[in-house]
C-alpha atoms as a PDB file:
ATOM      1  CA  UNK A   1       0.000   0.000   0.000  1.00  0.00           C
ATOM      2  CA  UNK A   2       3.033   2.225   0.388  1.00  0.00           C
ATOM      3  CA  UNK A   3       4.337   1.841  -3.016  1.00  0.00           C
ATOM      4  CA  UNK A   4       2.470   4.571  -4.725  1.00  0.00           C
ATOM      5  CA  UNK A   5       3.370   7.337  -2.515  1.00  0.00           C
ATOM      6  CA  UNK A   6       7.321   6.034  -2.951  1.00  0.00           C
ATOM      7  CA  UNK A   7       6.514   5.970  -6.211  1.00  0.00           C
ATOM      8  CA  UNK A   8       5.054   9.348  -6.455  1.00  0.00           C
ATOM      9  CA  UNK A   9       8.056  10.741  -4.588  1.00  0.00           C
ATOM     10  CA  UNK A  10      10.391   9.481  -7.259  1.00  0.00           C
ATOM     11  CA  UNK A  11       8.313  10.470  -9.894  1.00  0.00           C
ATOM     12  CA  UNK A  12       8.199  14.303  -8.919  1.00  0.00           C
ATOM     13  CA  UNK A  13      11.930  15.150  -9.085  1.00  0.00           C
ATOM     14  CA  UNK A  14      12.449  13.338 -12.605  1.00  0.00           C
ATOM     15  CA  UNK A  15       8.904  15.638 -14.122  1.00  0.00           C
ATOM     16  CA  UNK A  16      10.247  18.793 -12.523  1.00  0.00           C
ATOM     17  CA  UNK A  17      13.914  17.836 -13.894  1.00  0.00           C
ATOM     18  CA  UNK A  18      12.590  17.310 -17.123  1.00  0.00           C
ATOM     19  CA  UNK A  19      10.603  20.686 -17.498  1.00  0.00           C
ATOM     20  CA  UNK A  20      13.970  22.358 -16.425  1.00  0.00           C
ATOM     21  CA  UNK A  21      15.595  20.687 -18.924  1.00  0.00           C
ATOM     22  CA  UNK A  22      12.643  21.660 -21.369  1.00  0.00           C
ATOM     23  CA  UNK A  23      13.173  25.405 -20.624  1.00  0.00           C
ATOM     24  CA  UNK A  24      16.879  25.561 -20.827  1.00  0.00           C
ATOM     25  CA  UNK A  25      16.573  24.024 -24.158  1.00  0.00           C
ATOM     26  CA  UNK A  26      13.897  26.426 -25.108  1.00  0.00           C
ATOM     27  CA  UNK A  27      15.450  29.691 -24.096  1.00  0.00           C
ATOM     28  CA  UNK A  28      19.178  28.695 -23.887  1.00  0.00           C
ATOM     29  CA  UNK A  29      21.181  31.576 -25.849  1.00  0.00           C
ATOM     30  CA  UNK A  30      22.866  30.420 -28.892  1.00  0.00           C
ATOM     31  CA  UNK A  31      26.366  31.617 -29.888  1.00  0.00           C
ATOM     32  CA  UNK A  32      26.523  33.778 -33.231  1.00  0.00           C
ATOM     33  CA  UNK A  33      28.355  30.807 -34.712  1.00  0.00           C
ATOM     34  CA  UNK A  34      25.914  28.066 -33.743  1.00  0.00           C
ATOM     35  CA  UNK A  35      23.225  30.317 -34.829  1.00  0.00           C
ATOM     36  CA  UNK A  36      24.985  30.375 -38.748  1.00  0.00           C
ATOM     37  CA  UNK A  37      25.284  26.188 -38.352  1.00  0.00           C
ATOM     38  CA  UNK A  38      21.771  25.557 -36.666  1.00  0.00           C
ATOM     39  CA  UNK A  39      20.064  28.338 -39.631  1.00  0.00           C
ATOM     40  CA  UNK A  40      21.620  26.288 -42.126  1.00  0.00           C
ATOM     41  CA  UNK A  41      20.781  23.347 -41.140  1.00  0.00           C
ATOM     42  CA  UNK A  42      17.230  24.184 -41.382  1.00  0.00           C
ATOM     43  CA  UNK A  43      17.335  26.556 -44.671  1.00  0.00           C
ATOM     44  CA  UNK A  44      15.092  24.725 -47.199  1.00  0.00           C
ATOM     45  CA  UNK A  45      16.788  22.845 -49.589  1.00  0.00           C
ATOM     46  CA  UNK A  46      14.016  21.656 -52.142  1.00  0.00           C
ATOM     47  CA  UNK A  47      14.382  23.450 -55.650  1.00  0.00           C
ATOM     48  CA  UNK A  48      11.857  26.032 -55.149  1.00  0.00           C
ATOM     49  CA  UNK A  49      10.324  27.451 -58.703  1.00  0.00           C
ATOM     50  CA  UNK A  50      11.861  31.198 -58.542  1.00  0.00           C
ATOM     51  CA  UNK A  51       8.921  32.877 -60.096  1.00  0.00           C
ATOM     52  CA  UNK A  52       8.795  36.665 -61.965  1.00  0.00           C
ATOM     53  CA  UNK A  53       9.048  39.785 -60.005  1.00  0.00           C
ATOM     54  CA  UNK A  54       6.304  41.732 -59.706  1.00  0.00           C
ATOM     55  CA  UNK A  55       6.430  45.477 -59.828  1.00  0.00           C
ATOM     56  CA  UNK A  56       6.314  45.530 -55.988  1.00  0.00           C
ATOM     57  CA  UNK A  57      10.369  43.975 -55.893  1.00  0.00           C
ATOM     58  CA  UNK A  58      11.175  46.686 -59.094  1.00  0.00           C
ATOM     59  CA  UNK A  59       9.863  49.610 -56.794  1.00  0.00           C
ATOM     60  CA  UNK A  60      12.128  48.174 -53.441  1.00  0.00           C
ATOM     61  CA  UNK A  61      14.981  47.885 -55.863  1.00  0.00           C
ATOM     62  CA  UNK A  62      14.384  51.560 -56.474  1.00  0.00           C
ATOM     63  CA  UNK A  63      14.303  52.326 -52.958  1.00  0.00           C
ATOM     64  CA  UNK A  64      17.312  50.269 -51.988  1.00  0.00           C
ATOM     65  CA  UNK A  65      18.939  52.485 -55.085  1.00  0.00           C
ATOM     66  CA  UNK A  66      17.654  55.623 -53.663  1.00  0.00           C
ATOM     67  CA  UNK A  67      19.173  54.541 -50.497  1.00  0.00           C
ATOM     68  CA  UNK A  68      22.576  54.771 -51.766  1.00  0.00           C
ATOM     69  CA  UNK A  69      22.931  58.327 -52.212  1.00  0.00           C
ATOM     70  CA  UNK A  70      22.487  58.633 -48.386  1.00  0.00           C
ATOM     71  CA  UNK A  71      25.552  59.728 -46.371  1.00  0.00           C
ATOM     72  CA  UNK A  72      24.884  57.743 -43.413  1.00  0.00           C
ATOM     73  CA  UNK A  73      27.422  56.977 -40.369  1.00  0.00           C
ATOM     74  CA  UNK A  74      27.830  53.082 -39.121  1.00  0.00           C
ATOM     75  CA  UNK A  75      26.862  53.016 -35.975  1.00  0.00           C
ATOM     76  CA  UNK A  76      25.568  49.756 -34.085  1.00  0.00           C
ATOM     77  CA  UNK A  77      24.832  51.239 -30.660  1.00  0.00           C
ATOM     78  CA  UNK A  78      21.172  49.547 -29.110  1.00  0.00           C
ATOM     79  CA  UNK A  79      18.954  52.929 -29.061  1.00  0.00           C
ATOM     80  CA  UNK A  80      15.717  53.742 -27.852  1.00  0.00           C
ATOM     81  CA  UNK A  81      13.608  54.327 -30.431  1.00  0.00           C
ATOM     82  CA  UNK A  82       9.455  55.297 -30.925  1.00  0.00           C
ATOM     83  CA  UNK A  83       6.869  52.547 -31.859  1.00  0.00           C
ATOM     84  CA  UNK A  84       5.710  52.529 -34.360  1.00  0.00           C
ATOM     85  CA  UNK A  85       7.670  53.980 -37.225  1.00  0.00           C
ATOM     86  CA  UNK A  86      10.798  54.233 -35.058  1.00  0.00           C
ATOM     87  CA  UNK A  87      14.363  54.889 -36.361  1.00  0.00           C
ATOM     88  CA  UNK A  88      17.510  55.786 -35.683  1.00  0.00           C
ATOM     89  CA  UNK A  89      18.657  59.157 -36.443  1.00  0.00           C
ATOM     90  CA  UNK A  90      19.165  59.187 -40.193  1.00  0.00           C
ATOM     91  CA  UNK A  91      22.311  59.875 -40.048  1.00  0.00           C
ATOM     92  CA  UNK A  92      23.181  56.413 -38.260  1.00  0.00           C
ATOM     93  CA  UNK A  93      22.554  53.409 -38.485  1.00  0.00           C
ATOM     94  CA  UNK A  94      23.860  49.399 -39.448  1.00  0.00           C
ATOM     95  CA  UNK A  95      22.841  47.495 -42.362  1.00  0.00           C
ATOM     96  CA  UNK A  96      19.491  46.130 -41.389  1.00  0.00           C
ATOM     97  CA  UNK A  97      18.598  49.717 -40.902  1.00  0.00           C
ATOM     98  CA  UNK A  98      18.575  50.199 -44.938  1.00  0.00           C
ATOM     99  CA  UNK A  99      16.270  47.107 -45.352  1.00  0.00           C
ATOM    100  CA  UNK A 100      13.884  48.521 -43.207  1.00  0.00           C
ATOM    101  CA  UNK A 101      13.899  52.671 -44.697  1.00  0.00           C
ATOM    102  CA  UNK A 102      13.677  50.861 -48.113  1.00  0.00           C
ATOM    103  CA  UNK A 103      10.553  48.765 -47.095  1.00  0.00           C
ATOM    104  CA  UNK A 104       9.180  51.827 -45.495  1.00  0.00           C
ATOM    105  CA  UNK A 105       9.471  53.517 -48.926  1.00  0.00           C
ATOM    106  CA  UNK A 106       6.824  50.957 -49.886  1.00  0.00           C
ATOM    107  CA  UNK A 107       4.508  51.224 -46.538  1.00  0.00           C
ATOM    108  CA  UNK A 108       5.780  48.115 -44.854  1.00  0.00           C
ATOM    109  CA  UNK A 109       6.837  48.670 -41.030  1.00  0.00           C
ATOM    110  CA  UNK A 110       9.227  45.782 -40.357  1.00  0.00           C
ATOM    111  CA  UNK A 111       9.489  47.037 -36.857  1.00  0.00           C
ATOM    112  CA  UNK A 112       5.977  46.549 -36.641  1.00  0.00           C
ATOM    113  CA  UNK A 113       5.988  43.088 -38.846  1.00  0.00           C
ATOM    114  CA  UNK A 114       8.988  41.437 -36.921  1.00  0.00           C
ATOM    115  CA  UNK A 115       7.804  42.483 -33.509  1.00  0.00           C
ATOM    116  CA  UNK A 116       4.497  41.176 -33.783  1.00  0.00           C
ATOM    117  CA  UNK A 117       5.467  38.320 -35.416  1.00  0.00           C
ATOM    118  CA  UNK A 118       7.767  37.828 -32.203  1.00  0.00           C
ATOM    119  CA  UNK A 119       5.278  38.330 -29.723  1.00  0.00           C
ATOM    120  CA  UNK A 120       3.396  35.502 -31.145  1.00  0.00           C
ATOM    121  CA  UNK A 121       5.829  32.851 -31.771  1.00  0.00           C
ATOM    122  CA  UNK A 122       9.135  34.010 -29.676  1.00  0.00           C
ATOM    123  CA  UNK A 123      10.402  30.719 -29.690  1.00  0.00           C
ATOM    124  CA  UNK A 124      10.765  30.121 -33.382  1.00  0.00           C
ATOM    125  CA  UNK A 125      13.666  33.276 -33.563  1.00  0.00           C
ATOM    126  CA  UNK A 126      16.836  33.191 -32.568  1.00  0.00           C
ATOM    127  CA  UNK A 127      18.330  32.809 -28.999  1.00  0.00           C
ATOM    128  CA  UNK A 128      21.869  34.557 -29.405  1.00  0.00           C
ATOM    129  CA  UNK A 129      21.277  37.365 -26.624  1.00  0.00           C
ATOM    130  CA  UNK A 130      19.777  35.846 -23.819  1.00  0.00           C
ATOM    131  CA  UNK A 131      16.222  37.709 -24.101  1.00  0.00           C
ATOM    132  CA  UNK A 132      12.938  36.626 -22.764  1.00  0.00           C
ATOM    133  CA  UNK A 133      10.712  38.467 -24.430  1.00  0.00           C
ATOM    134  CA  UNK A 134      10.357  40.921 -27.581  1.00  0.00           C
ATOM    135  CA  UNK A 135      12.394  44.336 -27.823  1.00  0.00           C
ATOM    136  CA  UNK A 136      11.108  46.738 -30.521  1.00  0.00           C
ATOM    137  CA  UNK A 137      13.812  48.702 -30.210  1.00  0.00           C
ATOM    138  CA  UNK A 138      16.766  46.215 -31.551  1.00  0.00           C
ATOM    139  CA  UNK A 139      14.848  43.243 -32.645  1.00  0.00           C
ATOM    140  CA  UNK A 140      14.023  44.075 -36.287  1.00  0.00           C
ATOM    141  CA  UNK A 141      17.610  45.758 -36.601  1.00  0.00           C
ATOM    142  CA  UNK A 142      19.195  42.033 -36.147  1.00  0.00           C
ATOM    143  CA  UNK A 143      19.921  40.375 -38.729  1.00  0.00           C
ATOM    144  CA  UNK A 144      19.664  36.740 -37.486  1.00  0.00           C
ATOM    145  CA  UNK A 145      16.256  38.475 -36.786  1.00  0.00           C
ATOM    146  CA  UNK A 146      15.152  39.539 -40.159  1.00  0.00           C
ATOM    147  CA  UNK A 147      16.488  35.957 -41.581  1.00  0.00           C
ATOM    148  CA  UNK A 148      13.833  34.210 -39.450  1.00  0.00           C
ATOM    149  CA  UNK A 149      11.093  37.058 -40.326  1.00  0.00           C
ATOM    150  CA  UNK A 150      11.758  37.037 -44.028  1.00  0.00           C
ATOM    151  CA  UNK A 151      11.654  33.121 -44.129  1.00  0.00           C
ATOM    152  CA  UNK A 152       9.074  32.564 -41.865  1.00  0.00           C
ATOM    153  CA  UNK A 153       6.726  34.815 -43.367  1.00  0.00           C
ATOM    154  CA  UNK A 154       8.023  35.579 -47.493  1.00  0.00           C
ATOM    155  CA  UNK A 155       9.519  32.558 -49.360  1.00  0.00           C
ATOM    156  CA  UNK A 156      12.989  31.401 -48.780  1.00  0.00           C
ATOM    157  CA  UNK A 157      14.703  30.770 -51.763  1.00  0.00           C
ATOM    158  CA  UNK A 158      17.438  28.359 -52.218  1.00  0.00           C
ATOM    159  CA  UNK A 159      21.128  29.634 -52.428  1.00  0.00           C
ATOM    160  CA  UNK A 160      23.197  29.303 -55.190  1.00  0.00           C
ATOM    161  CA  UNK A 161      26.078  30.487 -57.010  1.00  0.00           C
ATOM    162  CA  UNK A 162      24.517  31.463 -60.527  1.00  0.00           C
ATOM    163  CA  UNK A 163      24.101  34.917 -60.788  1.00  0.00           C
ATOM    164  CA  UNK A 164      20.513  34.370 -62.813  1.00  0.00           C
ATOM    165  CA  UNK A 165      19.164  32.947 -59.774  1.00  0.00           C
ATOM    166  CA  UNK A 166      19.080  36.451 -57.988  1.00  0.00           C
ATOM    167  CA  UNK A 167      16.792  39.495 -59.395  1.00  0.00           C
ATOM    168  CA  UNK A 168      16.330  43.091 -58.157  1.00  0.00           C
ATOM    169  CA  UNK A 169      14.326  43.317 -54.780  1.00  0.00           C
ATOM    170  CA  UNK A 170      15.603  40.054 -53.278  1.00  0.00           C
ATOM    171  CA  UNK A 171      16.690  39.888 -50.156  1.00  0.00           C
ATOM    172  CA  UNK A 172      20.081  38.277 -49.108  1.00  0.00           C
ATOM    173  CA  UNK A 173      22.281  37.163 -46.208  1.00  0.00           C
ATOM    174  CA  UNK A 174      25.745  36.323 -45.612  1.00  0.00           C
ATOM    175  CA  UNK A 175      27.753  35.065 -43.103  1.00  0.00           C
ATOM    176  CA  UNK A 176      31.312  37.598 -42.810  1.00  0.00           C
ATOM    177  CA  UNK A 177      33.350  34.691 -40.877  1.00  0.00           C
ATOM    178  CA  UNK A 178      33.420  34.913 -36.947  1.00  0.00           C
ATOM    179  CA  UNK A 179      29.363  34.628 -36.401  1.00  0.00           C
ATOM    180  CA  UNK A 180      29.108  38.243 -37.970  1.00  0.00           C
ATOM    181  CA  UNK A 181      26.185  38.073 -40.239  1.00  0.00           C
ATOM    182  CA  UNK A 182      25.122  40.545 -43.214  1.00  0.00           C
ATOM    183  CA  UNK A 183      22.177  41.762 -45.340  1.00  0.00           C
ATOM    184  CA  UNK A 184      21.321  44.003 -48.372  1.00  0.00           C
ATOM    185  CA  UNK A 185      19.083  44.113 -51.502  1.00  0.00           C
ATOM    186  CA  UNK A 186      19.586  42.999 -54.773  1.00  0.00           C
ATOM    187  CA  UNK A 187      19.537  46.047 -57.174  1.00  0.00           C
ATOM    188  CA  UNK A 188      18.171  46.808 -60.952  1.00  0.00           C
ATOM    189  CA  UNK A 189      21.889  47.988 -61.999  1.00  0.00           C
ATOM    190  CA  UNK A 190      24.567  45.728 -63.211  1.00  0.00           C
ATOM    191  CA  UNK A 191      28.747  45.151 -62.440  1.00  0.00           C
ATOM    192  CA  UNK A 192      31.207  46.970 -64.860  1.00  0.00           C
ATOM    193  CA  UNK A 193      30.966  43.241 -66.557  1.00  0.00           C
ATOM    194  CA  UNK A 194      27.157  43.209 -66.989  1.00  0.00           C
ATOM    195  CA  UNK A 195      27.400  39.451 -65.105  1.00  0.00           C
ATOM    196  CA  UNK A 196      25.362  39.922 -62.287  1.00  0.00           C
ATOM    197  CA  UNK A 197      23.073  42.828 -60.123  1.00  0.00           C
ATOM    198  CA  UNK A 198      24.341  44.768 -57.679  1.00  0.00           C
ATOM    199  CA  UNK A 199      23.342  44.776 -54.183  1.00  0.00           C
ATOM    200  CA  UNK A 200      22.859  47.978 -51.670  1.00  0.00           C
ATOM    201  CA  UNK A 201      24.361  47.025 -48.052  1.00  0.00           C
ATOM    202  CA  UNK A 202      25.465  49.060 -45.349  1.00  0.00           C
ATOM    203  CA  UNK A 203      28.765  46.986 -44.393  1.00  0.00           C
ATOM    204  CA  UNK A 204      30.656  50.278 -42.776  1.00  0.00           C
ATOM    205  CA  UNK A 205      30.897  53.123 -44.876  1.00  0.00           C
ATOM    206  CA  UNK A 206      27.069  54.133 -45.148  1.00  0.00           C
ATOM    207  CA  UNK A 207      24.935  52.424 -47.629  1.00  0.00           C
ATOM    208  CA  UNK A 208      26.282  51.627 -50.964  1.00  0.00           C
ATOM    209  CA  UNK A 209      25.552  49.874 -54.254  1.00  0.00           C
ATOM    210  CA  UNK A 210      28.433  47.400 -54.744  1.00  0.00           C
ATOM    211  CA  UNK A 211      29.107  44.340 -56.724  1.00  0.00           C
ATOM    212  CA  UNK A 212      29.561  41.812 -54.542  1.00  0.00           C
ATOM    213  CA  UNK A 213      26.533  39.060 -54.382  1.00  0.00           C
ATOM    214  CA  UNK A 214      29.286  36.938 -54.221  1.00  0.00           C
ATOM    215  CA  UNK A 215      32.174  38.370 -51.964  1.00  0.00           C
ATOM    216  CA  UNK A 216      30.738  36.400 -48.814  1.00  0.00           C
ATOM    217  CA  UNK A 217      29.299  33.105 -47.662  1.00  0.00           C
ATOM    218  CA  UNK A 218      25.507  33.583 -49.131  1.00  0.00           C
ATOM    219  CA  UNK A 219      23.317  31.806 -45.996  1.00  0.00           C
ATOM    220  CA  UNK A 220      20.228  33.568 -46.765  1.00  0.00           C
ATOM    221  CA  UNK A 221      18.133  34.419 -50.068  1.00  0.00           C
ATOM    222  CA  UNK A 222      14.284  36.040 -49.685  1.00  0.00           C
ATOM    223  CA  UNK A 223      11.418  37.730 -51.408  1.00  0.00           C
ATOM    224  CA  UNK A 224       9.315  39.617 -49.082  1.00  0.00           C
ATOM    225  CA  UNK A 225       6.155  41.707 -50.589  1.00  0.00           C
ATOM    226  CA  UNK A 226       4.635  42.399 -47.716  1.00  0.00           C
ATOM    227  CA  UNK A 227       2.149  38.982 -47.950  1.00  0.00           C
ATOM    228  CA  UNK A 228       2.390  36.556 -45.223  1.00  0.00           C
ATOM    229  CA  UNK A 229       2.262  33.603 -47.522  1.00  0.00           C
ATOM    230  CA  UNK A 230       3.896  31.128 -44.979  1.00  0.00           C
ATOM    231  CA  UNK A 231       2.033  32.106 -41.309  1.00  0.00           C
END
């Protein structure tokens, strides 16, 4: 008759071990570098049918062009910042700030996309700074951040290394070496040797139009028109 109370006993330290175990799995920070090999691991690899631009990607390739005649200082500092709308001053900023002022050209609020989309399914975005819930002030300027956003809710394309497989308006990733990761648009304008678009980044001298899809490790390629085709 005693058994089931033992058993209870032993029972209640191996559930409440488990749901520990559950949590620090859950909300365990990542490093930068696992981050890159864990993304990876889950980018899609099926051979997705890259369909035609439509003139929405044209007019963010215009933007992102626009963009580059901006003389704007890199500077990564965390900032408090208004909701929605909010920016850094214009004069500052990283490159996921010139991803969002392009969309914004077009009427989409990726502060207000990314943190709403956060507040609903936290778990599914990175955990590389040891956050428990949503910040709108920094969370849509990360890129690991935008990544999840832009394949969680646009279509993730696959990555290659032919220069046809990238048009103007895409959006796409790279990983600099170290855990440092990248982003910037793909462009209407061609290289001096008419091979391949350019792409407008911010990597440390203000936003630019360079031609250099290829210079880095590609880890991320989107198309975001503001339609939440994958929610």
């Amino acid at each position: 008759m005693r058994s089931k109370p033992v058993l209870k006993y032993l029972l209640l330290p191996s559930i409440f071990l488990l749901i520990i175990c559950f949590l620090v799995l859950k909300y365990i920070p990542l490093t930068k570098t696992g981050f890159i090999e864990q993304w990876l691991k889950s980018y899609p690899r099926q051979n997705l049918s890259i369909t035609a631009q439509d003139s929405f990607y044209q007019k963010l390739s215009d933007a992102a062009i626009e963009r580059s005649k901006h003389t704007v200082r890199y500077v990564p500092d965390y900032v408090i910042i208004s909701y929605p709308m909010g920016d850094v001053p214009s004069s500052t900023g990283v490159c996921t700030d010139e991803i969002i002022r392009a969309y914004r050209t077009l009427g989409i609020d990726l502060q207000v996309e990314v943190h709403e989309d956060m507040k609903k399914h936290f778990v599914q975005y990175p955990k590389i700074w040891g956050r428990l819930r949503p910040d709108s002030n920094i969370d849509h300027r990360r890129v690991p951040n935008l990544m999840t956003f832009f394949k969680r809710n646009g279509i993730a394309l696959p990555i290659t290394k032919k220069a046809e497989d990238y048009s103007p308006g895409d959006i796409v990733s790279w990983d600099l070496g170290g855990g440092l990761t990248h982003i910037g648009i793909v462009v209407n304008e061609r290289g001096k040797e008419g091979k391949r678009f350019k792409i407008m980044h911010n990597i440390g001298n203000g936003p630019k139009l360079d031609d250099r899809l290829f210079a880095w490790k590609i880890i991320g390629h989107f198309r975001y028109n503001g339609r939440k085709i994958n929610n």
